[in-house]
Structures are given as C-alpha cells and as structure tokens.
C-alpha atoms as a PDB file:
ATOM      1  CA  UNK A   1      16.601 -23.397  37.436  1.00  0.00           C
ATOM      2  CA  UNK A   2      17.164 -19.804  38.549  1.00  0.00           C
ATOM      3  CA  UNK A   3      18.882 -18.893  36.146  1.00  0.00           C
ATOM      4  CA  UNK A   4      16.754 -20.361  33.063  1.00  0.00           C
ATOM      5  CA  UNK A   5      13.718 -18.802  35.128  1.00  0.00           C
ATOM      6  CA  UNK A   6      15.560 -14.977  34.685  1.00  0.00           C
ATOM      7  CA  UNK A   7      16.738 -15.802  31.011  1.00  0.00           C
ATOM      8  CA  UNK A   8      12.977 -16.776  30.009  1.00  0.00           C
ATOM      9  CA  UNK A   9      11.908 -13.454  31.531  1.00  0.00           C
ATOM     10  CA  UNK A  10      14.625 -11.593  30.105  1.00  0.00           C
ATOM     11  CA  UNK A  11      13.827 -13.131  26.625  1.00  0.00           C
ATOM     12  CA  UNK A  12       9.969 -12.417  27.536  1.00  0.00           C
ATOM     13  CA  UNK A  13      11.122  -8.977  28.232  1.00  0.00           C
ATOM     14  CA  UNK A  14      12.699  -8.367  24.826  1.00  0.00           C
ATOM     15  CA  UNK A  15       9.785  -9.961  22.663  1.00  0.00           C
ATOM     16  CA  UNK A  16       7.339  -7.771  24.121  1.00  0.00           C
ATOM     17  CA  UNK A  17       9.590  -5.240  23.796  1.00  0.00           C
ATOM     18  CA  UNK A  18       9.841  -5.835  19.805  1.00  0.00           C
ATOM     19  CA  UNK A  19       6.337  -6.432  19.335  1.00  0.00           C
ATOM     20  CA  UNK A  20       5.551  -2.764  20.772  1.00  0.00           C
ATOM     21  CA  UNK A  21       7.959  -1.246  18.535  1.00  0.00           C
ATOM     22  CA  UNK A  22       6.761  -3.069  15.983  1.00  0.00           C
ATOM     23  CA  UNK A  23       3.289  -1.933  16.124  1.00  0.00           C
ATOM     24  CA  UNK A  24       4.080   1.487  16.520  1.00  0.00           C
ATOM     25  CA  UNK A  25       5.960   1.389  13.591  1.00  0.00           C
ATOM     26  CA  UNK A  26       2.860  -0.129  11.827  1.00  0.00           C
ATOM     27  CA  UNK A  27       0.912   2.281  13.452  1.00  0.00           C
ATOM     28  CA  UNK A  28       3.386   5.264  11.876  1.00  0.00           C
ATOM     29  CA  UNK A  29       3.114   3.880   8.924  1.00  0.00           C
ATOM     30  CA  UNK A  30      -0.866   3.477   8.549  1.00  0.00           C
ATOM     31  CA  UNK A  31      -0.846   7.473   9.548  1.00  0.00           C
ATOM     32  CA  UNK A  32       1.479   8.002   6.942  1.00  0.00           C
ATOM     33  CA  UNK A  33      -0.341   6.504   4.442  1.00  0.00           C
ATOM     34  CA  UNK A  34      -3.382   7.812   5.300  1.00  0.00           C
ATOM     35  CA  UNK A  35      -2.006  11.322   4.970  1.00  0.00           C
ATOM     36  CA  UNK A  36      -0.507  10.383   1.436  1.00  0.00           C
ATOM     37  CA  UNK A  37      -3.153   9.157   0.098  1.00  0.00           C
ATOM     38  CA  UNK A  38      -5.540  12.401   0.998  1.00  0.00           C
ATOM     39  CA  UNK A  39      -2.222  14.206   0.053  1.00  0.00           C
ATOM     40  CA  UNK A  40      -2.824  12.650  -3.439  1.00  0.00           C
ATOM     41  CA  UNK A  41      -7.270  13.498  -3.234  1.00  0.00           C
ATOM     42  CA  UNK A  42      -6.347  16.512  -2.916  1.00  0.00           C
ATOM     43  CA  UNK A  43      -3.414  17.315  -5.551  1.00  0.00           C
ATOM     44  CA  UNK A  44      -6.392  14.918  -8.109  1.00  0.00           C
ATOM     45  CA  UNK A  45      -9.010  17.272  -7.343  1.00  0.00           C
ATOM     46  CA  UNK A  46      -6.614  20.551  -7.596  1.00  0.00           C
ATOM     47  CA  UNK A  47      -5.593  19.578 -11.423  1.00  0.00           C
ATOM     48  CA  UNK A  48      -8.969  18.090 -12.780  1.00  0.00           C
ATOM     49  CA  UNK A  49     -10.705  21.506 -11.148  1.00  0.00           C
ATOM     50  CA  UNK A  50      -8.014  23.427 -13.092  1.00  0.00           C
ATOM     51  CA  UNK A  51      -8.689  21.564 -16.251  1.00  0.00           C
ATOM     52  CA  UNK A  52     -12.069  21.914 -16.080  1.00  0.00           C
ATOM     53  CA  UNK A  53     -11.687  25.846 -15.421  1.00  0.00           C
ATOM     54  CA  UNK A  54     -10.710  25.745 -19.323  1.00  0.00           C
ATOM     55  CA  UNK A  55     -13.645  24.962 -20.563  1.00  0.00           C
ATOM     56  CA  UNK A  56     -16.359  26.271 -17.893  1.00  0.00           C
ATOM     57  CA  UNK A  57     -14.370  29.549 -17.681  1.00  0.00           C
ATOM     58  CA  UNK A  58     -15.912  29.955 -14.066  1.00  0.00           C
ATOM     59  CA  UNK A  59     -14.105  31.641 -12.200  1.00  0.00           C
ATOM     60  CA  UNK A  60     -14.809  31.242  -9.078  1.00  0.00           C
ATOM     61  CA  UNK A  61     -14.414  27.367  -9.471  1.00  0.00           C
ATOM     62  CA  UNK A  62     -10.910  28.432 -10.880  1.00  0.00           C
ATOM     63  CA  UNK A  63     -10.551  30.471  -7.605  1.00  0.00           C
ATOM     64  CA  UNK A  64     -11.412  27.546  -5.633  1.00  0.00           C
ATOM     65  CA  UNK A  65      -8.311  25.723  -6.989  1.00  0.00           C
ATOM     66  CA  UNK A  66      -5.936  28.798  -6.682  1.00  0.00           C
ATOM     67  CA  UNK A  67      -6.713  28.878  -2.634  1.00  0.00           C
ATOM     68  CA  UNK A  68      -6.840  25.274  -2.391  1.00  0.00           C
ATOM     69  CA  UNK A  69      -2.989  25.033  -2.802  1.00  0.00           C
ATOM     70  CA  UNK A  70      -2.562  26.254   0.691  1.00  0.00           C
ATOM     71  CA  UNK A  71      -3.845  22.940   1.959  1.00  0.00           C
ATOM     72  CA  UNK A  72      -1.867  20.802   0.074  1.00  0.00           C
ATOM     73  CA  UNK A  73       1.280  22.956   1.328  1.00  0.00           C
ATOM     74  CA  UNK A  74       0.394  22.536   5.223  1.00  0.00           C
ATOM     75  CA  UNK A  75      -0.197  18.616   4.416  1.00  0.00           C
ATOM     76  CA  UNK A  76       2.731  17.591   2.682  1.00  0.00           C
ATOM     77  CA  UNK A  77       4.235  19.904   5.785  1.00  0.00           C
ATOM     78  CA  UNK A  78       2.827  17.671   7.917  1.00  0.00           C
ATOM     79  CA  UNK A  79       4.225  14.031   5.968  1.00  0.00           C
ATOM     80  CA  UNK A  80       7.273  15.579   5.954  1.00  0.00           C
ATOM     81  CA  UNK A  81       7.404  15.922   9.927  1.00  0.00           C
ATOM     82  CA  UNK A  82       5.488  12.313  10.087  1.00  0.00           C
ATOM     83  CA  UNK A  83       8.704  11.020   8.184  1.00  0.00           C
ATOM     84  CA  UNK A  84      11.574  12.634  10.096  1.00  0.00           C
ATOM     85  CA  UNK A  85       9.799  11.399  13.474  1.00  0.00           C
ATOM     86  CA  UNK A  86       9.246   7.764  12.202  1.00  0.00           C
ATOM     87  CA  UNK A  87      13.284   8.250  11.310  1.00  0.00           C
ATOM     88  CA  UNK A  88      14.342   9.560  14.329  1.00  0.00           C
ATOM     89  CA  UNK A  89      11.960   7.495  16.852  1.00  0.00           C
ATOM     90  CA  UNK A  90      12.181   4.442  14.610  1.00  0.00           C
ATOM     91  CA  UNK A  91      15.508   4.347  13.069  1.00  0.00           C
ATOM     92  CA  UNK A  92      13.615   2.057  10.169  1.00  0.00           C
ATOM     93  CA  UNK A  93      16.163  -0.263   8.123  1.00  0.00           C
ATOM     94  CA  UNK A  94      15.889  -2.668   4.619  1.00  0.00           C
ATOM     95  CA  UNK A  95      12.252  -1.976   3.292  1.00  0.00           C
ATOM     96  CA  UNK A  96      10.760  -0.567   5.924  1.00  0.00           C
ATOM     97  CA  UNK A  97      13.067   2.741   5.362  1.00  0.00           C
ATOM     98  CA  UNK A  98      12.667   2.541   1.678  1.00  0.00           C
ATOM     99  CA  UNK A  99       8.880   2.721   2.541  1.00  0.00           C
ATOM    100  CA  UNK A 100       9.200   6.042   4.409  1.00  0.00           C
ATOM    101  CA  UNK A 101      11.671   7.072   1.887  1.00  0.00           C
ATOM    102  CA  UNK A 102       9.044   6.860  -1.124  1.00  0.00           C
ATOM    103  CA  UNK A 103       6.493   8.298   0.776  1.00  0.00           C
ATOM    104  CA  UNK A 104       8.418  11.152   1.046  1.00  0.00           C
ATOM    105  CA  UNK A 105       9.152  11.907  -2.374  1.00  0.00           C
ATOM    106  CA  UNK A 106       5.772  10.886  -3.202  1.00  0.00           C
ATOM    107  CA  UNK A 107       4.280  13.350  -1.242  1.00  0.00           C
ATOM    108  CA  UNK A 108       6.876  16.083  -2.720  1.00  0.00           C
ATOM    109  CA  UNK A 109       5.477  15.397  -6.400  1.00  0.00           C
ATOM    110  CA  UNK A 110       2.393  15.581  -5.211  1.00  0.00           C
ATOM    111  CA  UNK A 111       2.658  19.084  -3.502  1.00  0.00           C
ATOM    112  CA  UNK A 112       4.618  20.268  -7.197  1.00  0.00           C
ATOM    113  CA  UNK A 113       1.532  19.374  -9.259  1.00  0.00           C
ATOM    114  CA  UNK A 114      -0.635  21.367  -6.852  1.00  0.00           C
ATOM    115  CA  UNK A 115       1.621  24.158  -7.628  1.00  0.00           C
ATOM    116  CA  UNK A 116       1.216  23.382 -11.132  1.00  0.00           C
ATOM    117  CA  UNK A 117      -2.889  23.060 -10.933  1.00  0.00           C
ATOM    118  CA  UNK A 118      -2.296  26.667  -9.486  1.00  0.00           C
ATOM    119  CA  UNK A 119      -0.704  28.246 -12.277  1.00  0.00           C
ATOM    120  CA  UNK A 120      -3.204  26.753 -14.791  1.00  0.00           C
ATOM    121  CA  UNK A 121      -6.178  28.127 -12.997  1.00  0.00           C
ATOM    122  CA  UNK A 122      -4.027  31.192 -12.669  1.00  0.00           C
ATOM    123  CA  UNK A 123      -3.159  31.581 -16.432  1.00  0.00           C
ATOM    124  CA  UNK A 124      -7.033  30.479 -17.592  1.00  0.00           C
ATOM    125  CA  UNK A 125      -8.185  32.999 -15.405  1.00  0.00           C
ATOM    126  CA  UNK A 126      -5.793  35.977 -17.319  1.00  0.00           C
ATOM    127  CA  UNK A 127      -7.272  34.757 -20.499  1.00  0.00           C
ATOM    128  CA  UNK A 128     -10.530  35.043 -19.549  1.00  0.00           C
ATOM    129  CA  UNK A 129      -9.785  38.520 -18.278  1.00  0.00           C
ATOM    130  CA  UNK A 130      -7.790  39.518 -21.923  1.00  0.00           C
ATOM    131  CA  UNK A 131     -11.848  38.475 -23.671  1.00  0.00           C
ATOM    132  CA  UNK A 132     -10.299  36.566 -26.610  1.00  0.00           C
ATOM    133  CA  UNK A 133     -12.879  34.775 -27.667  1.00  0.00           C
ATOM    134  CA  UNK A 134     -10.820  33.387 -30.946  1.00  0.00           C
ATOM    135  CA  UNK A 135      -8.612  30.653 -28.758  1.00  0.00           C
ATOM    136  CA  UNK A 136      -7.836  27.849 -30.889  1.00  0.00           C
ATOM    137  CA  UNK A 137      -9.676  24.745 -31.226  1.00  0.00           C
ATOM    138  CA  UNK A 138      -6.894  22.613 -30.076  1.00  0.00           C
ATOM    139  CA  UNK A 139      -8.015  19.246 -27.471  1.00  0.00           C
ATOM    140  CA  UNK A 140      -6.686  20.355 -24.533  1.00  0.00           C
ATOM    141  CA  UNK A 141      -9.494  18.849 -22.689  1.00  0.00           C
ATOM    142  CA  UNK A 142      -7.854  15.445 -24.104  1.00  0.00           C
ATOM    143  CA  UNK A 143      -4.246  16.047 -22.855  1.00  0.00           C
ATOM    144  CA  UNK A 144      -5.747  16.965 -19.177  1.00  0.00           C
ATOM    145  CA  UNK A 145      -7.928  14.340 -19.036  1.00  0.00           C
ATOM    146  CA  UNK A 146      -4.987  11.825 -19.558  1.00  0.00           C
ATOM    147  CA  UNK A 147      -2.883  13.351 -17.806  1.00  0.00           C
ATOM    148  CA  UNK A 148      -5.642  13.088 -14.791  1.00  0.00           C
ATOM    149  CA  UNK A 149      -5.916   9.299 -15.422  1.00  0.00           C
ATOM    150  CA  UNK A 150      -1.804   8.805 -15.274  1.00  0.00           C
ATOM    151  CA  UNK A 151      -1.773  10.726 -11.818  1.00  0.00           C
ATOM    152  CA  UNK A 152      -4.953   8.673 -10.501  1.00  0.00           C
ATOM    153  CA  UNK A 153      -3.481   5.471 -11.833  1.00  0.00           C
ATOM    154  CA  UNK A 154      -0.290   6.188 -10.272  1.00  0.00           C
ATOM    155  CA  UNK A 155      -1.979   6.841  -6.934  1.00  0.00           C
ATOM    156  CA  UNK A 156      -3.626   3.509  -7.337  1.00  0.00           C
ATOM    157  CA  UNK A 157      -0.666   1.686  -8.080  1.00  0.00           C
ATOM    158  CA  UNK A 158       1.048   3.355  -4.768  1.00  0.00           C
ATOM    159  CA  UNK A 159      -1.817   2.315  -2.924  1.00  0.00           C
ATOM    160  CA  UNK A 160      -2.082  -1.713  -3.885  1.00  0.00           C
ATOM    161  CA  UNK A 161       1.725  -1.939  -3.985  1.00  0.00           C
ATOM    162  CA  UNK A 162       1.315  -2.681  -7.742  1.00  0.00           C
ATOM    163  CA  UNK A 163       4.481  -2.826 -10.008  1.00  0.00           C
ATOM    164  CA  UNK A 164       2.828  -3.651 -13.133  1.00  0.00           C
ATOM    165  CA  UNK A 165       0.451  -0.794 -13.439  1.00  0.00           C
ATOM    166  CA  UNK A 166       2.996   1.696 -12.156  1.00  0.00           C
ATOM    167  CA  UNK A 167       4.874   0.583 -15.405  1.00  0.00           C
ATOM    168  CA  UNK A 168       1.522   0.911 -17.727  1.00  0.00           C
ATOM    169  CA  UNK A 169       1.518   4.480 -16.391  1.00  0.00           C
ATOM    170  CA  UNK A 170       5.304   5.246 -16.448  1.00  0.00           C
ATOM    171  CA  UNK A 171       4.654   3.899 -20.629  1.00  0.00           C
ATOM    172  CA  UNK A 172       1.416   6.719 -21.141  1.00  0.00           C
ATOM    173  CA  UNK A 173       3.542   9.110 -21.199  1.00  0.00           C
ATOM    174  CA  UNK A 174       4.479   9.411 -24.627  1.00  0.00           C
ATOM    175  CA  UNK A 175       0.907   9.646 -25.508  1.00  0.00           C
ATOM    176  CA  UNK A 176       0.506  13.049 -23.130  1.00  0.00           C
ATOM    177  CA  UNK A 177       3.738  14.121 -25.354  1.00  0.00           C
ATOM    178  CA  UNK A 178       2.797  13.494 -28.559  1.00  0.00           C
ATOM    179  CA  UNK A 179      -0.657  15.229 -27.731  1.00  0.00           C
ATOM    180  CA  UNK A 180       1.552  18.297 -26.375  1.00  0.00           C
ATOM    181  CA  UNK A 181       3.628  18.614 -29.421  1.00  0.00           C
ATOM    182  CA  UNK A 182       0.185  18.574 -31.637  1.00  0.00           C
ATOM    183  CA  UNK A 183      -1.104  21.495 -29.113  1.00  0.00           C
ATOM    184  CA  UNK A 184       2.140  23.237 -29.273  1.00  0.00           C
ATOM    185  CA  UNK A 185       2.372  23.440 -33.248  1.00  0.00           C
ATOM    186  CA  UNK A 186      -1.176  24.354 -33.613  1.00  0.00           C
ATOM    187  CA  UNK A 187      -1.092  27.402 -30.977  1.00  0.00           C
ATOM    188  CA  UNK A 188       1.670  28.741 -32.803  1.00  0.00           C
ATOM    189  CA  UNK A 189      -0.111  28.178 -36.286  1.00  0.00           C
ATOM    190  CA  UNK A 190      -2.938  30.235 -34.565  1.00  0.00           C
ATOM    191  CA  UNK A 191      -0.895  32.868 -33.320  1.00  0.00           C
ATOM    192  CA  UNK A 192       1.284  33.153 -36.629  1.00  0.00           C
ATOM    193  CA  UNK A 193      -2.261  33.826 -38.653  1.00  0.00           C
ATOM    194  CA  UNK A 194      -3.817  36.162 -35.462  1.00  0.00           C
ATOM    195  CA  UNK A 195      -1.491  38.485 -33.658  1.00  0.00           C
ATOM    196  CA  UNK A 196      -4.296  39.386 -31.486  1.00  0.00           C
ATOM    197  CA  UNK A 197      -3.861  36.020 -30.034  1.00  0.00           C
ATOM    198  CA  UNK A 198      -0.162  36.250 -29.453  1.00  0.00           C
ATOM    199  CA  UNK A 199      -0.821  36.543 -25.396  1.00  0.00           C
ATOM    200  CA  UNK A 200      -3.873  34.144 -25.296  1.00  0.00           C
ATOM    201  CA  UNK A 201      -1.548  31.394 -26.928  1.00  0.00           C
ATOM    202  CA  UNK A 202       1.146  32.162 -24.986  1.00  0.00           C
ATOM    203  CA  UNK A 203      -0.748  31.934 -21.586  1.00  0.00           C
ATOM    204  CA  UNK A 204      -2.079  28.650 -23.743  1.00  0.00           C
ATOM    205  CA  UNK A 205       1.259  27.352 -24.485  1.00  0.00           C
ATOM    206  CA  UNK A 206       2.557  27.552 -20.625  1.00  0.00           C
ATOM    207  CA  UNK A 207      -0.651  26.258 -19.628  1.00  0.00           C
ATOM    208  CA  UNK A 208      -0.251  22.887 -21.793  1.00  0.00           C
ATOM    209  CA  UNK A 209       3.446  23.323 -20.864  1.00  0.00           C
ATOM    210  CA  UNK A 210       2.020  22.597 -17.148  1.00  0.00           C
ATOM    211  CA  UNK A 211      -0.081  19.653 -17.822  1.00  0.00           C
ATOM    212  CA  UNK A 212       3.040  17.670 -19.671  1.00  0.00           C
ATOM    213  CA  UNK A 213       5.237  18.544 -16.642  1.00  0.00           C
ATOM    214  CA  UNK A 214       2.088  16.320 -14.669  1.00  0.00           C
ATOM    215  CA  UNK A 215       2.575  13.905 -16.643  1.00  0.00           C
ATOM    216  CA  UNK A 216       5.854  13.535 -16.153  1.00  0.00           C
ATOM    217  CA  UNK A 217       5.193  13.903 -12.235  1.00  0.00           C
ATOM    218  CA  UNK A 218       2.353  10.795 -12.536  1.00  0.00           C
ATOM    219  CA  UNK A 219       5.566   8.605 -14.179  1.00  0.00           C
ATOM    220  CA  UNK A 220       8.024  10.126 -10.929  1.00  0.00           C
ATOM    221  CA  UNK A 221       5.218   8.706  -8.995  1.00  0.00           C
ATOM    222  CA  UNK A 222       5.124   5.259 -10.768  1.00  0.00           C
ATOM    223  CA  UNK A 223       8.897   5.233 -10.775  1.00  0.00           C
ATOM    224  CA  UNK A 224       8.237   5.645  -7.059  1.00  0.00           C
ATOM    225  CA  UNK A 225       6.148   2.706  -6.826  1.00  0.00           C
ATOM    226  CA  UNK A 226       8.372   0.653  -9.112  1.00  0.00           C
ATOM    227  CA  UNK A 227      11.226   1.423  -7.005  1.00  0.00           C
ATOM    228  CA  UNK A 228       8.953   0.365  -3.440  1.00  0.00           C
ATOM    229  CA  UNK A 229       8.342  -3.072  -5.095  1.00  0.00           C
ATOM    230  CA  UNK A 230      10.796  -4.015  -6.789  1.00  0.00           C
ATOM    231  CA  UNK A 231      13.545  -2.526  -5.047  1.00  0.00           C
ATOM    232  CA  UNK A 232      14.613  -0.665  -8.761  1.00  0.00           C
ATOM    233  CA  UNK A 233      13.538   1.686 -10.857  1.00  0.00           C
ATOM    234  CA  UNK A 234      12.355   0.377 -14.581  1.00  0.00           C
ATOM    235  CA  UNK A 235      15.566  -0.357 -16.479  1.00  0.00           C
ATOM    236  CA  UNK A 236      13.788   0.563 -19.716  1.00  0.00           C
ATOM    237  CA  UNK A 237      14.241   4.003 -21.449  1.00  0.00           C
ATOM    238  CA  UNK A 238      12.097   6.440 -20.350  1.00  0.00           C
ATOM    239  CA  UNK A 239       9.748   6.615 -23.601  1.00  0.00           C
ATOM    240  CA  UNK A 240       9.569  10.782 -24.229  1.00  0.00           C
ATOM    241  CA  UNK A 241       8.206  12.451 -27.161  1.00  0.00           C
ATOM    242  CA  UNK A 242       8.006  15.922 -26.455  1.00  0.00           C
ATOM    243  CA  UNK A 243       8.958  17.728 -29.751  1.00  0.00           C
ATOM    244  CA  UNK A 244       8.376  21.393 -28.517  1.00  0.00           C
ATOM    245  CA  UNK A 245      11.823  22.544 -27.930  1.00  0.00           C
ATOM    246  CA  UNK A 246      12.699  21.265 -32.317  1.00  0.00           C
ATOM    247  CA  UNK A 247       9.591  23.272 -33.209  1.00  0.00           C
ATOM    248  CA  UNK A 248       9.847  26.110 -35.412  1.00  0.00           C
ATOM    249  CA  UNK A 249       7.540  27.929 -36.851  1.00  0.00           C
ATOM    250  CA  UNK A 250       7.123  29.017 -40.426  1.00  0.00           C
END
C-alpha cells in the first residue's frame, strides 16, 4: 500500500507538473500572438498610409509613415526575443514548434513591408518636392489597394488558422502583376513622350516596383499559413505575371 500511495503521488507530481508547463506554453503563445497580430496593424496601417500619400500628397501624413517604421523595428525585435525564449524555456516539438516557427517568419515579412511602406512615402515625398505636376494617369491607387486587401486577408487567414483563404490570397497575386506590368509600360510610354518626367517616372516605377514586392510578401504570409495548417506549402505553381523585366520600350 506504501508503495502505490508514493507512486500515485509521484504520478500526481508529474501531471501537475505537465499541466504548468503546458499553460505557460499557452500562455507564450497567446503573447506571441498578440504581438503578431499588432505587428501586422501596424505594417497594414504603414502601407495603406503610404498609398494614400500618392494621392493626398500630404506630407506630413507621408512623414507619419516614414517615422512609424521605427516601431515596427523594436516590435518584431521584441517577437523575435518572445520566440528564442519560448525555444529555449520550452523546447516546443511537432506543431507546437512549427507554430513558433511561422510566427517568426511571419513577423520578418511583416517588418520588410514596413521597410517597403517607408520607401514609398520616401519616393512620393521626392516627387512632390521635383513639382511635376504632369505624372501619368496610370491606377496606382488600384494596385495598392489590392495589394492592401492580400496583406489584410493574409493576416486574417493567420489569425483563424484558415488554409483556404490563405490559398485565395496566395492566387491574387497575378492580378497585382498584371496591374504592375500595365503601370510599368505606361510610365515608360510617359517618359518616352516627356523627358521632363524621366525622374518622376522613375521614382514612379520603384514606387510600383515596391507595392508588387507586397504582394508577393501577403502570398509569403499565406504560404506561411498554408504551411501552419496543413503542415505543406501549396504544391501548385506559384501563379506570377510580372512582365517588367521582357519590357522594352519603343
């Protein structure tokens, strides 16, 4: 009877032991998706100020977005500390490390299209600067504002653990490049009939340059959330059709 009695308590011992490090580890987790997801607020509200900057030409909205970098820099700082302690305290295994895993490259993407947000408001601001009031009619405004949707959809998709619409944004991207390749040929048409606007359009061209590279980041992020799911990334083709680089002008 003794003995039973001290193997019960040493069995008690371990469960309660488990069930603590098992709520911690939930608990790690919940802070680390909580961070993410303001990580991902943040990097939203970063590229649809800097696509708005296009059109408002205000710059002090643009120099909102320029500054506001530095926060997404000391946040994905801090998920990237949150990830190496859950690691190192945690030793996670199966899904649970593929979990931290993703949230870590998530959060990397995100911090890149900050940077990216940055160098449009950066670029729109050197145009407004140069005066050039002849800047093409192309639908910019179009590309950005799908591009916003893909990266909010992709958040969304991270955040309810949903494969499917991962994969409906991971498949928009061939509409951002086909819009891009339109843009493209129609700066240079502009610039080929103006050579005054030879450095608006190519400030123009870098900044549309930027919002297909966002794109592209939205579909890492979907690939992301794929991969969390299912456990794989989507075994289709990626569908690209970016034409840019087989452009020439004449």
């Amino acid at each position: 009877d003794r003995s039973l009695h001290l193997w019960q308590n040493w069995l008690g011992e371990i469960m309660d032991t488990q069930k603590h490090i098992s709520s911690a580890f939930d608990q790690d987790l919940t802070t680390l998706n909580d961070a993410l997801q303001k990580l991902g607020d943040l990097a939203c509200w970063q590229f649809e100020g800097a696509i708005e900057g296009i059109g408002t030409q205000n710059e002090a909205d643009l120099d909102r977005v320029i500054n506001g970098d530095a926060a997404l820099d000391a946040l994905e700082a801090e998920i990237n500390e949150k990830v190496m302690e859950i690691i190192t305290l945690r030793s996670p295994r199966a899904e649970d490390l593929r979990y931290v895993l993703v949230a870590l490259k998530v959060a990397s993407i995100l911090e890149r299209t900050g940077d990216y947000a940055r160098n449009i408001a950066n670029r729109t601001k050197v145009i407004i600067t140069a005066g050039n009031e002849n800047i093409p009619g192309v639908n910019i405004g179009r590309m950005g504002q799908v591009t916003q949707e893909m990266v909010r959809d992709a958040m969304k998709s991270y955040q309810n653990r949903d494969a499917e619409m991962a994969l409906a944004v991971w498949r928009r991207d061939i509409e951002v490049d086909h819009m891009h390749t339109a843009f493209y040929k129609e700066v240079l048409a502009s610039m080929s009939r103006n050579p005054n606007m030879v450095g608006t359009g190519a400030h123009l061209l870098f900044i549309a340059k930027n919002i297909e590279r966002i794109g592209d980041y939205a579909t890492g992020i979907a690939e992301q959330v794929h991969f969390l799911v299912e456990g794989a990334v989507p075994d289709e083709n990626r569908p690209k059709a970016d034409k840019t680089s087989k452009v020439v002008n004449t």
